[in-house]
C-alpha atoms as a PDB file:
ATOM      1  CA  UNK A   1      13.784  26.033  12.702  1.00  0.00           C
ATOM      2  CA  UNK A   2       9.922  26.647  11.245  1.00  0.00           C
ATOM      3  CA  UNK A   3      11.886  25.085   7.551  1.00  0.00           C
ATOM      4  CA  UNK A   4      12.861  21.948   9.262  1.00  0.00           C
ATOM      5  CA  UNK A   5       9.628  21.317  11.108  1.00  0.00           C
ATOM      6  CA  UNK A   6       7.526  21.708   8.253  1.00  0.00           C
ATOM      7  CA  UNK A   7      10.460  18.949   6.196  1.00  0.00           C
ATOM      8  CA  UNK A   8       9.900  16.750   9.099  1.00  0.00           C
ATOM      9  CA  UNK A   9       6.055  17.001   8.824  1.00  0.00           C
ATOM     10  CA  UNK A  10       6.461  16.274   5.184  1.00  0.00           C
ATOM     11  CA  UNK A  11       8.418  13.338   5.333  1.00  0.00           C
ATOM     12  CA  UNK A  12       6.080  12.040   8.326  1.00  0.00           C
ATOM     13  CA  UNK A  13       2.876  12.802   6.220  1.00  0.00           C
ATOM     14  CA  UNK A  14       4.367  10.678   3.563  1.00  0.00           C
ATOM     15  CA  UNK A  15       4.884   8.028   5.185  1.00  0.00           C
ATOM     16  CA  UNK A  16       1.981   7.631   6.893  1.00  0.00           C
ATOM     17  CA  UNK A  17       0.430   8.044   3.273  1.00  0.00           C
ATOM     18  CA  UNK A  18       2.597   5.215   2.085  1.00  0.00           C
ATOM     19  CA  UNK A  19       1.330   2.839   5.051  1.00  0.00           C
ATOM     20  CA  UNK A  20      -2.126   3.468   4.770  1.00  0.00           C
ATOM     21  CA  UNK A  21      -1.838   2.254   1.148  1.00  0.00           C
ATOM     22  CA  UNK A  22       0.031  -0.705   2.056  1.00  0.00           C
ATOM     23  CA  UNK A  23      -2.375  -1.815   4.538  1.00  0.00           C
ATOM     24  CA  UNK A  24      -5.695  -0.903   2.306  1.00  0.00           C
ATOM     25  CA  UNK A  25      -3.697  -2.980  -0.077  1.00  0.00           C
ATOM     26  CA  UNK A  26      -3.382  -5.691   2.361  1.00  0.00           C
ATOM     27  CA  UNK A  27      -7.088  -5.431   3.284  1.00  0.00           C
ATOM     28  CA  UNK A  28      -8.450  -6.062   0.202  1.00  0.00           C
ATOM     29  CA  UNK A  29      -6.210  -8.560  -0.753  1.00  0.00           C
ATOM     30  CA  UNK A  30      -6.942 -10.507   2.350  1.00  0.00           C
ATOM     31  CA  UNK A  31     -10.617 -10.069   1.328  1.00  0.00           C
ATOM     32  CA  UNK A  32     -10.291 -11.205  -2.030  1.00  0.00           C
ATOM     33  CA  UNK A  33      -8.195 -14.847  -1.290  1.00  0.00           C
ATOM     34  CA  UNK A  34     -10.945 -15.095   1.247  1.00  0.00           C
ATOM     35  CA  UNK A  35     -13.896 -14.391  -1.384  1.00  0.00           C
ATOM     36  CA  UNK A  36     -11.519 -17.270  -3.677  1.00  0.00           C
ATOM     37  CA  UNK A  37     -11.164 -19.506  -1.518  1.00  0.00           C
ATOM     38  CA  UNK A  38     -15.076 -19.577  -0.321  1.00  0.00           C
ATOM     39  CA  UNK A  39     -16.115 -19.751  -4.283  1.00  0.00           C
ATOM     40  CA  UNK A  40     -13.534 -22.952  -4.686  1.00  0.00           C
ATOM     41  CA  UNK A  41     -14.156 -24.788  -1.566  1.00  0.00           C
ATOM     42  CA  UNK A  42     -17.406 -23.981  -0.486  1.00  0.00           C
ATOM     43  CA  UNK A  43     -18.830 -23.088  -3.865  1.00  0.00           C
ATOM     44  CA  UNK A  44     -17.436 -25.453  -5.865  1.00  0.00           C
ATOM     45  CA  UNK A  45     -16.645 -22.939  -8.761  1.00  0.00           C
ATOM     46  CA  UNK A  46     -13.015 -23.725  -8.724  1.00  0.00           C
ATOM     47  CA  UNK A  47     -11.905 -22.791 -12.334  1.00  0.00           C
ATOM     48  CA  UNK A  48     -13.666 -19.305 -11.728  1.00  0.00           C
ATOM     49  CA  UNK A  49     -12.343 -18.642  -8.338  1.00  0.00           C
ATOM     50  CA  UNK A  50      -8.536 -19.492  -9.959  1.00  0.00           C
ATOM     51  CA  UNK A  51      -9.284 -16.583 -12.679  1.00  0.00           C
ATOM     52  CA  UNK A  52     -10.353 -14.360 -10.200  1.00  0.00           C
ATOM     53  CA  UNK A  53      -7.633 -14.784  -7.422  1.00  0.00           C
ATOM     54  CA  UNK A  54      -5.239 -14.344 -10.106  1.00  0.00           C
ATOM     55  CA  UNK A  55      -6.874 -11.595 -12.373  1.00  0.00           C
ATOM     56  CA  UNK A  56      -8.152  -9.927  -8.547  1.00  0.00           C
ATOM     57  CA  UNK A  57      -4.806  -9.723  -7.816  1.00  0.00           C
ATOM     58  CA  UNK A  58      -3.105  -8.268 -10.882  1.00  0.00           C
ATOM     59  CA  UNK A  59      -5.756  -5.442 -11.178  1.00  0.00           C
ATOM     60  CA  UNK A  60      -4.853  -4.753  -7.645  1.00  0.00           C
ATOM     61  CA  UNK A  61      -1.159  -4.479  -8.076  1.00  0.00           C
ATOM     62  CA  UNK A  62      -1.737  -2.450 -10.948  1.00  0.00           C
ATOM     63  CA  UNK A  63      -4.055  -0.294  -9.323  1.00  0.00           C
ATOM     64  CA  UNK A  64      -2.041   0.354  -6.509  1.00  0.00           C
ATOM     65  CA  UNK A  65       0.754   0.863  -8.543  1.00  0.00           C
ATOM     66  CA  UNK A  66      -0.949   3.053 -10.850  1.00  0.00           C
ATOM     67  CA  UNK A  67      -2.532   5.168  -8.404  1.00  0.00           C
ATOM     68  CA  UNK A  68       0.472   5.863  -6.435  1.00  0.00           C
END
């Protein structure tokens, strides 16, 4: 009984690992296209914020993917 609680609590614990990634990823991410998006529009830097959406974005896939 003790072996399959402690699987269960494994399984749980890496999960909620897994979602707490996903939704750091999903923070920053959020915060980035919002950082873009002020530096084209409001900024008028819109060759810059283009590079750095895009390039903001790979690192962070990579990272995250890395990482993990």
């Amino acid at each position: 009984m003790a072996e399959a609680d402690s699987a269960e609590y494994r399984e749980h614990l890496a999960t909620y690992t897994s979602f707490n990634k996903l939704v750091l990823f999903m923070i920053l991410w959020i915060v980035l296209l919002l950082s873009c998006m002020a530096l084209g529009l409001v900024g008028g830097v819109h060759l810059l914020s283009l590079l750095l959406g895009i390039g903001g974005t790979v690192a962070l896939v990579v990272g995250f993917a890395v990482l993990s």
